[in-house]
C-alpha atoms as a PDB file:
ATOM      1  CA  UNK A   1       2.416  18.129  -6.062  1.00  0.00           C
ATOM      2  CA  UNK A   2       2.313  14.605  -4.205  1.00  0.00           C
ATOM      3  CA  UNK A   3       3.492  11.701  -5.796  1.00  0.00           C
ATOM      4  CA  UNK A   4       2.386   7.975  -5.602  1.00  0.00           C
ATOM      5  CA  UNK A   5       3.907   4.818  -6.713  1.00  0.00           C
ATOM      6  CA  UNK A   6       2.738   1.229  -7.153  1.00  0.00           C
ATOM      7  CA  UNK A   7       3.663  -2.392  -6.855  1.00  0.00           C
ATOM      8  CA  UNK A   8       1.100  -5.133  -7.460  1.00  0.00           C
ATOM      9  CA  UNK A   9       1.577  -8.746  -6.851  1.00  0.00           C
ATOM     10  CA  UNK A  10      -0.738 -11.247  -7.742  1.00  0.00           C
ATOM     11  CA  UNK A  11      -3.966 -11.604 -10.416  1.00  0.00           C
ATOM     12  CA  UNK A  12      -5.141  -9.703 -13.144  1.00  0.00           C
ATOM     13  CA  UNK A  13      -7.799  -8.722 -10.932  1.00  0.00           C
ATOM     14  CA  UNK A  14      -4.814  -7.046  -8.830  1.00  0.00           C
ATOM     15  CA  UNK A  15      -3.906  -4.900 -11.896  1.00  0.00           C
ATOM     16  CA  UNK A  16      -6.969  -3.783 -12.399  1.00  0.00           C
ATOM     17  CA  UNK A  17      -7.953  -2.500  -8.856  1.00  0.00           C
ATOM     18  CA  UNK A  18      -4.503  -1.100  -8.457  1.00  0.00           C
ATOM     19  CA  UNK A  19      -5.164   1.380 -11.787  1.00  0.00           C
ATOM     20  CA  UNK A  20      -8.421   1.768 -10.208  1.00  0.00           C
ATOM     21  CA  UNK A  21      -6.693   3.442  -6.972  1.00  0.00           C
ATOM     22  CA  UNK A  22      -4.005   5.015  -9.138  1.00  0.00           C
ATOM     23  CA  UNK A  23      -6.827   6.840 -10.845  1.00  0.00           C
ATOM     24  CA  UNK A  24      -8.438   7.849  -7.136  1.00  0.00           C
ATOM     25  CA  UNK A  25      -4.822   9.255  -6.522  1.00  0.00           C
ATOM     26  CA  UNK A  26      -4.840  11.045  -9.790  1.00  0.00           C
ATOM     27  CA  UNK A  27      -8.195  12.797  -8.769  1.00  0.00           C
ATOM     28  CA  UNK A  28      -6.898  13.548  -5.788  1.00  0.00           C
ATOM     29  CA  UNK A  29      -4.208  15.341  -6.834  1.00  0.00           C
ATOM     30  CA  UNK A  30      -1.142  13.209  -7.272  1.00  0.00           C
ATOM     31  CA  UNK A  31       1.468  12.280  -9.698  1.00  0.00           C
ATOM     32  CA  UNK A  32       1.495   8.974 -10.559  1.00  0.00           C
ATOM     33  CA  UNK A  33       5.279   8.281 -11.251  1.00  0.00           C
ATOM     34  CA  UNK A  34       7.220   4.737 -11.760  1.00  0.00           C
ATOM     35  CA  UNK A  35       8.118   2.570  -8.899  1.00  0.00           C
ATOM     36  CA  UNK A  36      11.555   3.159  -8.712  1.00  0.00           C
ATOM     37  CA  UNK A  37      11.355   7.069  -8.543  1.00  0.00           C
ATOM     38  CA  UNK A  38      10.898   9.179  -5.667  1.00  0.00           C
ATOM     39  CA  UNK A  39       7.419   9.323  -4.215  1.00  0.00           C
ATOM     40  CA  UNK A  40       5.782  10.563  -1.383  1.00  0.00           C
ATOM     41  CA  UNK A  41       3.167   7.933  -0.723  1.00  0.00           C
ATOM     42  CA  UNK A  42       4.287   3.899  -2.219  1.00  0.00           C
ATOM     43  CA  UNK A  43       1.084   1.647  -2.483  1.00  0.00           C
ATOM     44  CA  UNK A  44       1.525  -1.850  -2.902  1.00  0.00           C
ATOM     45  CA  UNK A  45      -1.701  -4.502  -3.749  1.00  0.00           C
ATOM     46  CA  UNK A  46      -0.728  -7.866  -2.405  1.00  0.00           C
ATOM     47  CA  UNK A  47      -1.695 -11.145  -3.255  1.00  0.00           C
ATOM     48  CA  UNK A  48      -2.070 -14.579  -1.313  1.00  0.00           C
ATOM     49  CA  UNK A  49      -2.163 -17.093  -3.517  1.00  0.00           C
ATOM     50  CA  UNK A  50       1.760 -17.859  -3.509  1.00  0.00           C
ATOM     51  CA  UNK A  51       3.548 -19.009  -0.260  1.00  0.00           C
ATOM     52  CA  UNK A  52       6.161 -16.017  -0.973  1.00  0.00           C
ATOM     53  CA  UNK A  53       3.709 -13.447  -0.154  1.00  0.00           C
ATOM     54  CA  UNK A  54       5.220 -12.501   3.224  1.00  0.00           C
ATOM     55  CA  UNK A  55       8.855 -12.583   1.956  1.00  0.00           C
ATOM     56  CA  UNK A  56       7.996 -11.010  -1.348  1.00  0.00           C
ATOM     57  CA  UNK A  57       6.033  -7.965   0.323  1.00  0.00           C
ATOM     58  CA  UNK A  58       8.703  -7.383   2.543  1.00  0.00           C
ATOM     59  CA  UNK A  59      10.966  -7.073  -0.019  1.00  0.00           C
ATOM     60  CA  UNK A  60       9.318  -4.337  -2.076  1.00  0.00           C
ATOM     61  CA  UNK A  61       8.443  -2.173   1.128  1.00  0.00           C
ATOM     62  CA  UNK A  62      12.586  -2.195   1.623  1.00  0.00           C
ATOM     63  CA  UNK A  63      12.953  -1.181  -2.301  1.00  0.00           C
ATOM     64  CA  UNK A  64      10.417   1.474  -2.207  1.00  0.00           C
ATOM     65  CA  UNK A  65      11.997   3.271   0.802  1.00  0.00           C
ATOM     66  CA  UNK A  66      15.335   2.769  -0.644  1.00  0.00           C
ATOM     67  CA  UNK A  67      14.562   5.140  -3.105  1.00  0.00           C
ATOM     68  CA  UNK A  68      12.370   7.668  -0.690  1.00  0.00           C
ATOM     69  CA  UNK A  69      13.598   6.964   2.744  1.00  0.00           C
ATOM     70  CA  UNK A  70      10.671   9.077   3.857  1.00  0.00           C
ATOM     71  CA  UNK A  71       7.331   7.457   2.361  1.00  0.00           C
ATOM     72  CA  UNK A  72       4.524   6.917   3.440  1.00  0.00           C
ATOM     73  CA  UNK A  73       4.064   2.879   2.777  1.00  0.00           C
ATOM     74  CA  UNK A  74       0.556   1.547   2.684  1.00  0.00           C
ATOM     75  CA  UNK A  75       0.241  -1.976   2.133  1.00  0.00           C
ATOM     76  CA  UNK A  76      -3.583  -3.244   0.434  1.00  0.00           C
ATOM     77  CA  UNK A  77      -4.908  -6.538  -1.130  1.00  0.00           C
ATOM     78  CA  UNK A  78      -5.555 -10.251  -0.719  1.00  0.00           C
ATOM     79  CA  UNK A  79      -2.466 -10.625   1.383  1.00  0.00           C
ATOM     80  CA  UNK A  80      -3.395  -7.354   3.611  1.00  0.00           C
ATOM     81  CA  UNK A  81      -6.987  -9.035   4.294  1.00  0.00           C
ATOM     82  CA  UNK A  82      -5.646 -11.852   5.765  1.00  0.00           C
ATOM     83  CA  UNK A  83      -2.889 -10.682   8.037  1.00  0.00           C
ATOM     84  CA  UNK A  84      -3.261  -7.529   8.958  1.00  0.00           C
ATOM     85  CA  UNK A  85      -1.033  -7.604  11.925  1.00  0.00           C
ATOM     86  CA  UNK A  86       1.883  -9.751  10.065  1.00  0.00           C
ATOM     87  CA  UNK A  87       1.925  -6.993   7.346  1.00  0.00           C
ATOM     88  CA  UNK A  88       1.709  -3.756  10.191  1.00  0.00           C
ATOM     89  CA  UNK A  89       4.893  -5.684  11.736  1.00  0.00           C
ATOM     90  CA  UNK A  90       6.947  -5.058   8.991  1.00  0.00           C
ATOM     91  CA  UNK A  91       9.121  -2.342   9.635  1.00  0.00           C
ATOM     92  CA  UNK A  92       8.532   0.594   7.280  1.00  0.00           C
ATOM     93  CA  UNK A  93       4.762  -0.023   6.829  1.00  0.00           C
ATOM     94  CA  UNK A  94       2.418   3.228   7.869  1.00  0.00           C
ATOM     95  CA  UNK A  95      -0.875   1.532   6.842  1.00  0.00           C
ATOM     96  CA  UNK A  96      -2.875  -1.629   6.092  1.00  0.00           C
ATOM     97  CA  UNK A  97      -6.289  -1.679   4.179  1.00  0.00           C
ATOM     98  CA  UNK A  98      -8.345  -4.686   3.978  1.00  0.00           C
ATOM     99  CA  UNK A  99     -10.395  -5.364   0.585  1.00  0.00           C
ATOM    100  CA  UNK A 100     -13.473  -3.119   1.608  1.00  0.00           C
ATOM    101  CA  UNK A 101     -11.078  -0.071   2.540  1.00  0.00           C
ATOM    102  CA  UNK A 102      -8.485   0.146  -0.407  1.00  0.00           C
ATOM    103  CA  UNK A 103     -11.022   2.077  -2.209  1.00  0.00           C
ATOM    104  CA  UNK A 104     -11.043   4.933   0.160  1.00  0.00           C
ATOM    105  CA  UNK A 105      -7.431   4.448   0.527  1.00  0.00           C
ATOM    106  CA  UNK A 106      -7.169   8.624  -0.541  1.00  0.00           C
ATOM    107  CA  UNK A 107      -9.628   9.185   2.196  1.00  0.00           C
ATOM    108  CA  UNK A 108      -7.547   7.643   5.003  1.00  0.00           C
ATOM    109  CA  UNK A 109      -3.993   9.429   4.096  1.00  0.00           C
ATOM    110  CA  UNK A 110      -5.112  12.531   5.419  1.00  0.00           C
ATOM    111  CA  UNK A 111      -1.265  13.633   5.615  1.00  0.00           C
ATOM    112  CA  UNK A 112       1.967  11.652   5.657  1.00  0.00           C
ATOM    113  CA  UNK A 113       3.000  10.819   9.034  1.00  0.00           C
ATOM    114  CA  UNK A 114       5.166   8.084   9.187  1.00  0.00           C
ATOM    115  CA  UNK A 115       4.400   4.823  11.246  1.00  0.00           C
ATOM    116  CA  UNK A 116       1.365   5.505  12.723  1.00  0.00           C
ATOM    117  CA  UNK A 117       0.763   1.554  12.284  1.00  0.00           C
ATOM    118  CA  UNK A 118      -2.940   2.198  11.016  1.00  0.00           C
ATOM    119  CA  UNK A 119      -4.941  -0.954  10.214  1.00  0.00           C
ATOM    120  CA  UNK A 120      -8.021  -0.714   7.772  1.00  0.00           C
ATOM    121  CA  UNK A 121      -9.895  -4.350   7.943  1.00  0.00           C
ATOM    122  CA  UNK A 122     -13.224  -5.324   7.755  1.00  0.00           C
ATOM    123  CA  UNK A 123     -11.703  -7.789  10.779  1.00  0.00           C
ATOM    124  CA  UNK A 124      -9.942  -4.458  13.017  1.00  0.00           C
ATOM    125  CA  UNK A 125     -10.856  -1.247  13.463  1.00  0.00           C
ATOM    126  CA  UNK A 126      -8.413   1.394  13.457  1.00  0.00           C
ATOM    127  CA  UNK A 127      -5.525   1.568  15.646  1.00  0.00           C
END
C-alpha cells in the first residue's frame, strides 16, 4: 500500500482542504501516515499570506525527503497559485497544482516518477 503525508501552511481554510485531499488519497488507496514517517507521495498546501512562504516551503520539501529520499513531492495551495514556476524551481518538487487542480490531485499522480516538473494552474498548462 502507498503512503501519503501532509504539511499545511496557512488558514483554517488550508486545514480543511488538505483533510479534504487526505480523504481523496484515502479512497484512492493510500495510507495516510504522519509527516515525519516514510511516505511515498508528501503533499504540502501552501499559503501566501506571510512573506516566509518561499523560505518556509522550501524548508519542508527538504524535511520531507529527508525522511524518504525518494518521494514524490507535490506542492498545492495559495502559494502554488501564484508562482508556479518559483515553487517547480525548487529542487525536489515533482508537481505543482493551482487551486482548481488540487482536487484531482489523485488523478494527476498516475505513478511516482520523480521530477517530471509538472505544473497544474489555471495560468499553465502542463509541462
Amino acid at each position: 500500500m502507498k503512503k501519503v503525508a501532509f504539511y499545511t501552511l496557512g488558514c483554517k481554510l488550508n486545514f480543511s482542504e488538505t483533510s479534504t485531499i487526505g480523504r481523496l488519497f484515502t479512497d484512492a488507496g493510500y495510507a495516510v501516515v504522519e509527516f515525519q514517517d516514510q511516505a511515498d507521495v508528501y503533499v504540502i498546501n501552501t499559503c501566501s499570506v506571510t512573506d516566509h512562504a518561499d523560505k518556509k516551503c522550501r524548508k519542508v520539501v527538504k524535511e520531507a525527503l529527508k525522511y524518504s529520499p525518494n518521494a514524490f513531492v507535490t506542492i498545492v495551495g495559495c502559494y502554488a497559485q501564484l508562482k508556479p514556476q518559483e515553487i517547480a524551481d525548487i529542487e525536489g518538487v515533482d508537481m505543482v497544482l493551482g487551486a482548481a487542480e488540487k482536487f484531482r490531485i489523485v488523478e494527476y499522480i498516475t505513478d511516482l516518477t520523480k521530477n517530471l516538473k509538472q505544473l497544474f494552474t489555471s495560468k499553465t498548462s502542463k509541462k
